[in-house]
C-alpha atoms as a PDB file:
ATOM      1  CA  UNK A   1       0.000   0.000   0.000  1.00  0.00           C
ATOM      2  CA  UNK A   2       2.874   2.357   0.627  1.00  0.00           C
ATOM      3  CA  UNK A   3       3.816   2.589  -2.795  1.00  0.00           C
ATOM      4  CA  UNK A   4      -0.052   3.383  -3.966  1.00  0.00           C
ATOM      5  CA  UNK A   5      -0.105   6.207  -1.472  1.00  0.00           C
ATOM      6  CA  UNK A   6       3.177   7.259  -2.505  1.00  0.00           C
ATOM      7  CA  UNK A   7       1.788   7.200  -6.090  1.00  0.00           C
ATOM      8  CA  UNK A   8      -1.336   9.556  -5.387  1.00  0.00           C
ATOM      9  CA  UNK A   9       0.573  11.873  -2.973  1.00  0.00           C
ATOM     10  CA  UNK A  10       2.795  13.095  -5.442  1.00  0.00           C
ATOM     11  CA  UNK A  11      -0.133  13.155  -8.230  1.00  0.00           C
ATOM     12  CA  UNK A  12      -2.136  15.782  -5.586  1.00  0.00           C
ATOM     13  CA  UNK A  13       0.943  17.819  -5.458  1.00  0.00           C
ATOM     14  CA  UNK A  14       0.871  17.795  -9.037  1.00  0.00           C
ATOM     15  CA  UNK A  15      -2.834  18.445  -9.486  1.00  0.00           C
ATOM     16  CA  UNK A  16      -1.928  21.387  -6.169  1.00  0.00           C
ATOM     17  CA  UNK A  17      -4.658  20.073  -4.503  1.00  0.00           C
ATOM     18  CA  UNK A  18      -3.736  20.034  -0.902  1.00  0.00           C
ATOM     19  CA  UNK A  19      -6.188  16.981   0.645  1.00  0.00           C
ATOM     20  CA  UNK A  20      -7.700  13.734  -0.693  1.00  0.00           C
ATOM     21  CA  UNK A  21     -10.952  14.262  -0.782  1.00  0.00           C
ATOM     22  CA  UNK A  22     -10.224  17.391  -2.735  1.00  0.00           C
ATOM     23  CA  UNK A  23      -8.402  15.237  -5.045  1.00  0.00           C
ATOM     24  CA  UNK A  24     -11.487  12.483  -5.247  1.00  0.00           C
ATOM     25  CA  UNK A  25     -13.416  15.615  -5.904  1.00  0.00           C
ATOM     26  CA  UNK A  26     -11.301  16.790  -8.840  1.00  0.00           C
ATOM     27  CA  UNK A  27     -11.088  13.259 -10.407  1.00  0.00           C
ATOM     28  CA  UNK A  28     -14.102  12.490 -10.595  1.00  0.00           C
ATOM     29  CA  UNK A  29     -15.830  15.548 -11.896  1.00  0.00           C
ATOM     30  CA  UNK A  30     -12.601  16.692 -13.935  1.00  0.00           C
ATOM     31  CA  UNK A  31     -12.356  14.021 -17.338  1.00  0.00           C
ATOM     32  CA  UNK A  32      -8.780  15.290 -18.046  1.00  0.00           C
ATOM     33  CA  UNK A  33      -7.683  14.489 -14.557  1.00  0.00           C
ATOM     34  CA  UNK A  34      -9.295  11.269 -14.322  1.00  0.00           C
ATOM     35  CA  UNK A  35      -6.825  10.740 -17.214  1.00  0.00           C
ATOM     36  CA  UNK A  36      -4.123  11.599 -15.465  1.00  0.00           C
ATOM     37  CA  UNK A  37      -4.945   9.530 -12.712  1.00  0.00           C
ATOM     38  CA  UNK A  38      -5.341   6.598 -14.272  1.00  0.00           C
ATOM     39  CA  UNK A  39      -2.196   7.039 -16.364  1.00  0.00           C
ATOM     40  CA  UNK A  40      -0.617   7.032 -13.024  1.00  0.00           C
ATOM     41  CA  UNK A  41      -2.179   4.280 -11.483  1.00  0.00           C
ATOM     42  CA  UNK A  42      -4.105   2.292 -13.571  1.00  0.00           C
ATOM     43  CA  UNK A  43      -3.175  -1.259 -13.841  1.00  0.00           C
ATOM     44  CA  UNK A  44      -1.730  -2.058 -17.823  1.00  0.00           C
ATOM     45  CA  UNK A  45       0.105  -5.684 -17.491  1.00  0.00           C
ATOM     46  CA  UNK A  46      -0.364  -7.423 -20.994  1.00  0.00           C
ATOM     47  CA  UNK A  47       1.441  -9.418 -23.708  1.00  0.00           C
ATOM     48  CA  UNK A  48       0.572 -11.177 -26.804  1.00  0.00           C
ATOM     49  CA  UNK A  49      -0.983 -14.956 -26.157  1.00  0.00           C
ATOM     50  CA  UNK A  50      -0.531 -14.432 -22.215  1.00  0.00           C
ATOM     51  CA  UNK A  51      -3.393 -16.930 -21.551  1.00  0.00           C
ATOM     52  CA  UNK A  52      -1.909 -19.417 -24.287  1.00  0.00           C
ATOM     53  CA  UNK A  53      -3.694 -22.689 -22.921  1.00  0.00           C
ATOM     54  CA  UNK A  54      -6.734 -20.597 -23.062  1.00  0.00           C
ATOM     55  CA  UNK A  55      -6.631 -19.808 -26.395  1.00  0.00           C
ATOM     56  CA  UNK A  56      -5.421 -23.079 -28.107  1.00  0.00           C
ATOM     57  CA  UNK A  57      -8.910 -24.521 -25.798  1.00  0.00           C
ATOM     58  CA  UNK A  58     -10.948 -21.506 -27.364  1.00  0.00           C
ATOM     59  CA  UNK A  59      -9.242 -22.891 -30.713  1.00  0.00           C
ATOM     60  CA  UNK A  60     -10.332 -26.222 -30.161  1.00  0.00           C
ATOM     61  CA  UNK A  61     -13.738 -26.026 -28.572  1.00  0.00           C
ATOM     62  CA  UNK A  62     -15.562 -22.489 -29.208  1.00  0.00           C
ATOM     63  CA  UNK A  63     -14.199 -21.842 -32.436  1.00  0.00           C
ATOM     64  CA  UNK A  64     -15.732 -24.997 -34.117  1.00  0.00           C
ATOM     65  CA  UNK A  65     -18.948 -23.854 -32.845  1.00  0.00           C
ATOM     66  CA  UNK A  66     -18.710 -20.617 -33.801  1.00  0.00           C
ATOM     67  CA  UNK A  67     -18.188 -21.708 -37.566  1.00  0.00           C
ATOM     68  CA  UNK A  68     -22.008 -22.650 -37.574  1.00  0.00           C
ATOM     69  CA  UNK A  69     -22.694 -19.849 -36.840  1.00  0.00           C
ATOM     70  CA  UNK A  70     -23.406 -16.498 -39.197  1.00  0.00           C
ATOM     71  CA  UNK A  71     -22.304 -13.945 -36.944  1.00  0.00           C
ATOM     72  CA  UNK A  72     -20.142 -13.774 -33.597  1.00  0.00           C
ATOM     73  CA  UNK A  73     -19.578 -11.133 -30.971  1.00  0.00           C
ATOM     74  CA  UNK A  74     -17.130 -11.205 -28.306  1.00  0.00           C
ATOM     75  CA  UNK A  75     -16.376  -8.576 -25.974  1.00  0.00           C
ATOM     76  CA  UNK A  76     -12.883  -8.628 -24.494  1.00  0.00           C
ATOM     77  CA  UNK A  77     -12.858  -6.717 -21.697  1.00  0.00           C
ATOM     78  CA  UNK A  78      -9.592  -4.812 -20.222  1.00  0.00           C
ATOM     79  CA  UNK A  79      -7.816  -5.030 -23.285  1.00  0.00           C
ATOM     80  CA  UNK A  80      -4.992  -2.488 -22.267  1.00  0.00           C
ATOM     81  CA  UNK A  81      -2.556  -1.449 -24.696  1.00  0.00           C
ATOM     82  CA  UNK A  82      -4.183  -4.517 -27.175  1.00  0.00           C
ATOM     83  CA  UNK A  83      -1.707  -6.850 -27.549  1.00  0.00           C
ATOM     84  CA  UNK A  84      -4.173  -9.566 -26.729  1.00  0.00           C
ATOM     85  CA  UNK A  85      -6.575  -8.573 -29.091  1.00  0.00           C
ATOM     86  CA  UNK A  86      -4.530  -8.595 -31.797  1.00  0.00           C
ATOM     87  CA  UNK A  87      -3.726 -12.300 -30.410  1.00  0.00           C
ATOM     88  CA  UNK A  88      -7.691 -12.904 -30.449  1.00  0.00           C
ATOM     89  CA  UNK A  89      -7.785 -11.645 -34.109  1.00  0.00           C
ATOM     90  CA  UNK A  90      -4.724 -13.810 -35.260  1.00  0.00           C
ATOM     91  CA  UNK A  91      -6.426 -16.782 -33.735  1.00  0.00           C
ATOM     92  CA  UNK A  92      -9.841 -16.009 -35.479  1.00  0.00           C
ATOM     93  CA  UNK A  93      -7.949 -15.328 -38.819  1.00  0.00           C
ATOM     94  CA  UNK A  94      -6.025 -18.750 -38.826  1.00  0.00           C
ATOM     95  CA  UNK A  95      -9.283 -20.173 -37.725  1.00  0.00           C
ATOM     96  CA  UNK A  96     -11.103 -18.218 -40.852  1.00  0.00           C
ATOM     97  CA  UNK A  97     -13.793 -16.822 -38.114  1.00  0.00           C
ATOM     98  CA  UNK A  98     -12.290 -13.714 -37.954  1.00  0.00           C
ATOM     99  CA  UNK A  99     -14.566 -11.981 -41.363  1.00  0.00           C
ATOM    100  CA  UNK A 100     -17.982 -13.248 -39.646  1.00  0.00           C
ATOM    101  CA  UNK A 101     -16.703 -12.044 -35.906  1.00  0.00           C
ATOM    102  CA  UNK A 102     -17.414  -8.192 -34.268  1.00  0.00           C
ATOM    103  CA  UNK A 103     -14.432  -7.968 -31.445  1.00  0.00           C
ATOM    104  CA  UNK A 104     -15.620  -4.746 -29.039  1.00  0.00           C
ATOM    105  CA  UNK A 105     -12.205  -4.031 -27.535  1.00  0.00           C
ATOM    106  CA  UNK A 106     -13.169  -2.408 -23.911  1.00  0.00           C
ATOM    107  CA  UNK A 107     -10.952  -0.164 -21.826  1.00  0.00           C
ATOM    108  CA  UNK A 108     -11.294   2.143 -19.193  1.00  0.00           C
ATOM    109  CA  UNK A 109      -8.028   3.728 -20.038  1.00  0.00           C
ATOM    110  CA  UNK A 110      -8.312   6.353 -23.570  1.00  0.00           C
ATOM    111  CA  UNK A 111      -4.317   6.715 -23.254  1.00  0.00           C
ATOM    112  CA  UNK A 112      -3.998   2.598 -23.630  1.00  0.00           C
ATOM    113  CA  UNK A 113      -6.764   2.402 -26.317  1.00  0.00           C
ATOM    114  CA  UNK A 114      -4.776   4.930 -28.052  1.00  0.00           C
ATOM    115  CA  UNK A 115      -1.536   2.977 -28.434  1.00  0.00           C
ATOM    116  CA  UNK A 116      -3.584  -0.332 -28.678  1.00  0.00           C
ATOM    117  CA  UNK A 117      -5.467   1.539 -32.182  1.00  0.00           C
ATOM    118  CA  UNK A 118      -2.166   1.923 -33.474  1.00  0.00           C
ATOM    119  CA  UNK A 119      -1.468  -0.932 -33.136  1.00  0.00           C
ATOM    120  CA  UNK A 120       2.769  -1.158 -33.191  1.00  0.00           C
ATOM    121  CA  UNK A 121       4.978  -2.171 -30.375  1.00  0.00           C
ATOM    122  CA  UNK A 122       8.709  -2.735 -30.198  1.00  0.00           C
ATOM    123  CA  UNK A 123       9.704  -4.819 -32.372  1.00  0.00           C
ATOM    124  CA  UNK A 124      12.106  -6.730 -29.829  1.00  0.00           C
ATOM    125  CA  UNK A 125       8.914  -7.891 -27.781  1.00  0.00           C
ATOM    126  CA  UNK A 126       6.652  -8.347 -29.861  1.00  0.00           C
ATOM    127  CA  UNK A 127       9.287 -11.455 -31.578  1.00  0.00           C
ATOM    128  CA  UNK A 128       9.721 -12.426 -27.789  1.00  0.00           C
ATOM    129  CA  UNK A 129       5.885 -13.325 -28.189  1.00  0.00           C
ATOM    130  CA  UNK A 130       6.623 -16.101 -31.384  1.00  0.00           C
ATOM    131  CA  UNK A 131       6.798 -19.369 -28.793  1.00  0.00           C
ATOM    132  CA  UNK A 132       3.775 -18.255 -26.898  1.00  0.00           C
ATOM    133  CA  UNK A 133       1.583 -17.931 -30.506  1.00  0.00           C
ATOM    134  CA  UNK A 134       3.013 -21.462 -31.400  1.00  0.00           C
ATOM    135  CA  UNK A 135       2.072 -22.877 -27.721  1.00  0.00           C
ATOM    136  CA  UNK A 136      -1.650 -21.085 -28.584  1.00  0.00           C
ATOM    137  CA  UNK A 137      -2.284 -23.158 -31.767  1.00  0.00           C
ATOM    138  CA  UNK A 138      -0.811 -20.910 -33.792  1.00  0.00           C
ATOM    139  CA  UNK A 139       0.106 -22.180 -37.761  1.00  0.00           C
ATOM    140  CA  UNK A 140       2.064 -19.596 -38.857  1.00  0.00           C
ATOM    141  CA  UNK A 141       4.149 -17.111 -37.934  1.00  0.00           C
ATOM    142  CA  UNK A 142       3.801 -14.240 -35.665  1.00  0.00           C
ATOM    143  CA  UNK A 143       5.957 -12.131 -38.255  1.00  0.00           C
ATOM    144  CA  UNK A 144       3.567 -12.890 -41.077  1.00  0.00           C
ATOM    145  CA  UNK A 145       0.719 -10.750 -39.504  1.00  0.00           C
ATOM    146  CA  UNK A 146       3.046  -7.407 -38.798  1.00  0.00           C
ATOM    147  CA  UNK A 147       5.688  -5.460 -40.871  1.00  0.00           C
ATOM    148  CA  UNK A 148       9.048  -4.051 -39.034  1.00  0.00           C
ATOM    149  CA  UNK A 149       9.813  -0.633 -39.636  1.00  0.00           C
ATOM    150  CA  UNK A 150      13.385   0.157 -37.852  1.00  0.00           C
ATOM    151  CA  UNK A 151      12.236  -0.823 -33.957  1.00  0.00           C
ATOM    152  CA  UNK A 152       9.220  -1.208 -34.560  1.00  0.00           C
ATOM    153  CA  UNK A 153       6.146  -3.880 -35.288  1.00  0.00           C
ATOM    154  CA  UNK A 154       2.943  -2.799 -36.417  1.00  0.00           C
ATOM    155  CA  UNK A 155       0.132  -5.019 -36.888  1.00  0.00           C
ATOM    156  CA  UNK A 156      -1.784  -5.756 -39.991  1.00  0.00           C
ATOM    157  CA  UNK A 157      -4.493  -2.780 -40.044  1.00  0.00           C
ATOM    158  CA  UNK A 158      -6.916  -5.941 -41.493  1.00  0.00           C
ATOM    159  CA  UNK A 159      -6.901  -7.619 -37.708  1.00  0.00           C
ATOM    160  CA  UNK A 160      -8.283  -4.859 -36.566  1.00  0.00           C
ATOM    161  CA  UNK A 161     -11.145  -4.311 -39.431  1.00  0.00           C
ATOM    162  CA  UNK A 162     -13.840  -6.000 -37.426  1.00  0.00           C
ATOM    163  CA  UNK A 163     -12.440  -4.682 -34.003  1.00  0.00           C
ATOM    164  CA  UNK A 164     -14.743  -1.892 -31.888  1.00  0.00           C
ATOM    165  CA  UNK A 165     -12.334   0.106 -29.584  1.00  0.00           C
ATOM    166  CA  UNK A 166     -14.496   1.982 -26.582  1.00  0.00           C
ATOM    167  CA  UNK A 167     -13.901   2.788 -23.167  1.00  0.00           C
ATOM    168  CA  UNK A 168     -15.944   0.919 -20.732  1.00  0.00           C
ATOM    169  CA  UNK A 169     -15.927   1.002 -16.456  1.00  0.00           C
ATOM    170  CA  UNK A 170     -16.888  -2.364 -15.549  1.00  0.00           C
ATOM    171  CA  UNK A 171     -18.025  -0.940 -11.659  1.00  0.00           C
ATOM    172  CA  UNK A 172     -20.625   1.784 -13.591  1.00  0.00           C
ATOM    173  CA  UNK A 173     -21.104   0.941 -16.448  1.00  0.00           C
ATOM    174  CA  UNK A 174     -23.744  -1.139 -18.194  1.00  0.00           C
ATOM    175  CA  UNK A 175     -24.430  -4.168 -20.586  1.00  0.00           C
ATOM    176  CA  UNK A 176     -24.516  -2.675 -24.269  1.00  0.00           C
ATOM    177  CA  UNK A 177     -24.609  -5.828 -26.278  1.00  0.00           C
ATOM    178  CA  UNK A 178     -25.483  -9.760 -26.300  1.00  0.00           C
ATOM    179  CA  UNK A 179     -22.154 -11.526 -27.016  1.00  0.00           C
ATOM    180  CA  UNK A 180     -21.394 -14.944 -27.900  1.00  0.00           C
ATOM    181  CA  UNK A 181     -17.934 -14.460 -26.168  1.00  0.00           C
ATOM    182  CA  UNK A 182     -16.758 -12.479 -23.316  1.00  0.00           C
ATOM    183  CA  UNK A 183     -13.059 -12.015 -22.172  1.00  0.00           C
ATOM    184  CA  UNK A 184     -12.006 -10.991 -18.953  1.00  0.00           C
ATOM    185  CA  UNK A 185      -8.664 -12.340 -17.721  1.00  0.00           C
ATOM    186  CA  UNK A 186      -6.234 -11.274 -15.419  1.00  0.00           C
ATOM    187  CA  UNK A 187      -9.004  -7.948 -14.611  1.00  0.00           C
ATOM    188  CA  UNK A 188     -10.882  -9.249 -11.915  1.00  0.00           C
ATOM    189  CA  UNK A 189      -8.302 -10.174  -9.745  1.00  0.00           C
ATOM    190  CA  UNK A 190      -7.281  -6.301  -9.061  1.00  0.00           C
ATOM    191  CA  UNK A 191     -11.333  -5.976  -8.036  1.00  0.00           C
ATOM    192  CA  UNK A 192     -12.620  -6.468  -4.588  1.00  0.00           C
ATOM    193  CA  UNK A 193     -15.595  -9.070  -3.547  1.00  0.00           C
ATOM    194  CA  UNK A 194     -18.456  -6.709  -4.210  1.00  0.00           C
ATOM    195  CA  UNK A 195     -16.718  -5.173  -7.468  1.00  0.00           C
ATOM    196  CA  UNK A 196     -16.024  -8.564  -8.568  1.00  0.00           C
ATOM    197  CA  UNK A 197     -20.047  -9.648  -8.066  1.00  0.00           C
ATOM    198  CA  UNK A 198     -21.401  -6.677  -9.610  1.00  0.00           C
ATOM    199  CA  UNK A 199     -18.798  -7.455 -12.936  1.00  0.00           C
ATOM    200  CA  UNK A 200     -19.757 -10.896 -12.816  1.00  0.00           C
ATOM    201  CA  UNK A 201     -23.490 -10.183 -12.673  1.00  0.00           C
ATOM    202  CA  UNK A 202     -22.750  -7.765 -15.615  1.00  0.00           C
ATOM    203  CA  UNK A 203     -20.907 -10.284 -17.855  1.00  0.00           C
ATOM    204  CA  UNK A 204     -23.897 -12.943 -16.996  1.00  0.00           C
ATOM    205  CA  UNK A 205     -26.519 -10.864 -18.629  1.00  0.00           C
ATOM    206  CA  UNK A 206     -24.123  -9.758 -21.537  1.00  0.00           C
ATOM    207  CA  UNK A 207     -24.016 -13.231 -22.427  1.00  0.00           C
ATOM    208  CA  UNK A 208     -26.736 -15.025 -24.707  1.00  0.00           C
ATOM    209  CA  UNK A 209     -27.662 -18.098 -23.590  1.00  0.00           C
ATOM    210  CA  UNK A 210     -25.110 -21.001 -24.370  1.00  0.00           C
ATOM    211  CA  UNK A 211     -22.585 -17.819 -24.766  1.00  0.00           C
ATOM    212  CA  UNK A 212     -19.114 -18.644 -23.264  1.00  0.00           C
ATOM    213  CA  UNK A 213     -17.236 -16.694 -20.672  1.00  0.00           C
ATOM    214  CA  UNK A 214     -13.243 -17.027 -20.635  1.00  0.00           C
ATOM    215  CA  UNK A 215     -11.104 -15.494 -17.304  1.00  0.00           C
ATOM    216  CA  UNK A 216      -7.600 -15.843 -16.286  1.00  0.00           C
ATOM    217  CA  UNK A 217      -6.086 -18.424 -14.534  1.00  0.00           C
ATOM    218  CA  UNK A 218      -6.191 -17.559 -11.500  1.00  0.00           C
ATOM    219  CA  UNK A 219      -9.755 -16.482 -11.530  1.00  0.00           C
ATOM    220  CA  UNK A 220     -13.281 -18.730 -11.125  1.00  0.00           C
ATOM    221  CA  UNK A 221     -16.660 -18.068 -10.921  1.00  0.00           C
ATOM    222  CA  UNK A 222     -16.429 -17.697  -6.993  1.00  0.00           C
ATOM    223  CA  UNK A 223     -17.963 -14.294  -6.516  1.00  0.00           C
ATOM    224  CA  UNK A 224     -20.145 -14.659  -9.390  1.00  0.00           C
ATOM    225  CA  UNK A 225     -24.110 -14.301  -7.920  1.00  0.00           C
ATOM    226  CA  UNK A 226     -25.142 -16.821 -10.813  1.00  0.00           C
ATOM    227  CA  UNK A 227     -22.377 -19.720 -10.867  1.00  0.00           C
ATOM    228  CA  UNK A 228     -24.544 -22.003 -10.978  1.00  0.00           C
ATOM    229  CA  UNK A 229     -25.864 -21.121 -14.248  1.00  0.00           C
ATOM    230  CA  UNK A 230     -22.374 -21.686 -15.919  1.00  0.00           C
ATOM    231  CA  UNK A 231     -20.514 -25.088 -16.811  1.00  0.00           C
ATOM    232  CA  UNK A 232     -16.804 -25.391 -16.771  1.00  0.00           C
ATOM    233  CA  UNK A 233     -15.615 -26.451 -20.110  1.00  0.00           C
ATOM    234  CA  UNK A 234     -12.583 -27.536 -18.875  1.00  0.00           C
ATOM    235  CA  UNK A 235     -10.602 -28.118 -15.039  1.00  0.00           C
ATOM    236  CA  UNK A 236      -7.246 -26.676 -16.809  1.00  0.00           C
ATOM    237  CA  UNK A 237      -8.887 -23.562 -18.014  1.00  0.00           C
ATOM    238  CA  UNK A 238     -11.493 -20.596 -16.670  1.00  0.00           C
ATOM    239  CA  UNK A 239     -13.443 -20.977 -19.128  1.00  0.00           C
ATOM    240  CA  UNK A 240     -17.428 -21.251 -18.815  1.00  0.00           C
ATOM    241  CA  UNK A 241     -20.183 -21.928 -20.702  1.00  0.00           C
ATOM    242  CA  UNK A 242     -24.035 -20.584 -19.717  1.00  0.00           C
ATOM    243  CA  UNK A 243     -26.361 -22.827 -19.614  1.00  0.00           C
ATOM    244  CA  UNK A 244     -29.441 -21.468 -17.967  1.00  0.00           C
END
């Protein structure tokens, strides 16, 4: 906690304001210093294929179910910077889903969903990423889906054709489409109990029925108000199906 307080002390110093609840005040009724703020402390951890076991299972069971279908929406939610979207898009390509999918790419962060529309990243890292997309199912390359320019990688603009980018706040937010695929991993685990319930409750009626819902690892359904209304596709995996 030390290092949080740390954090915000020396943004009120920089915003002059001299308590925190003058602070709260100013961030949540000033937009361009809620910006600031959560360039400061907002949580951005990502990479490309970080949940690789997920997505070779999303390969192997959702994908072959989404091919009977005519159109597909997935939501992933926190998607940072974008690196794993792009990895979603890659997936859906090689899995020729990708022209009948709509991706809505949701942030609550404009200064990450900036750099993630772009789409380029240092070129260094992003070939760091190339065992992870084989470990994924990949059946390619990840060079064949960017072009290097000096130290840089940017992505193919056509992964990102079908791709919505919007800022979304999963605690006030609420539901603004039925998806067949939602997700969420490694997001919940920064949220508290009740945060985490209200999210959960949020994702549940997102989802049309027989809709799937993928987390991270170290997530479960455990403060989700409707768990029993999901099936676990797998034990290896967080990923869920809705059933009722």
């Amino acid at each position: 906690l030390r290092p949080i307080r740390r954090t915000i002390l020396a943004a009120m110093a920089a915003e002059r304001v001299p308590t925190v609840s003058a602070y709260q005040d100013r961030v949540l009724h000033d937009a361009a210093c809620m910006q600031r703020f959560l360039g400061i402390v907002g949580v951005s951890v990502t990479s490309m294929f970080r949940e690789g076991e997920l997505m070779r299972v999303l390969r192997e069971d959702v994908v072959p179910i989404f091919r009977t279908y005519p159109s597909v929406r997935i939501w992933m939610v926190g998607c940072a910077t974008g690196e794993e979207v792009y990895s979603l898009a890659i997936a859906l390509e090689e899995e020729n889903v990708l022209r009948r999918a709509s991706i809505y790419a949701t942030d609550l962060n404009e200064d990450t969903l900036a750099v993630a529309k772009i789409g380029a990243y240092p070129l260094e890292r992003i070939r760091s990423y190339e065992s992870q997309y084989v470990k994924s199912g990949g059946r390619a390359r990840l060079a064949d889906y960017y072009t290097a320019s000096g130290r840089s990688a940017r992505f193919s603009r056509s992964l990102q054709s079908n791709v919505t980018w919007a800022r979304h706040n999963l605690v006030t937010d609420a539901s603004f489409n039925d998806f067949h695929l939602i997700i969420c991993a490694n997001v919940l685990i920064y949220f508290r109990p009740s945060l985490q319930e209200r999210a959960h409750r949020l994702f549940y009626d997102s989802l049309v029925r027989s809709g799937f819902l993928a987390l991270g690892k170290s997530e479960s359904l455990i403060f989700a108000p409707d768990s029993s209304r999901y099936e676990r596709m797998r034990g290896d995996v967080s990923l869920y199906r809705k059933v009722r």
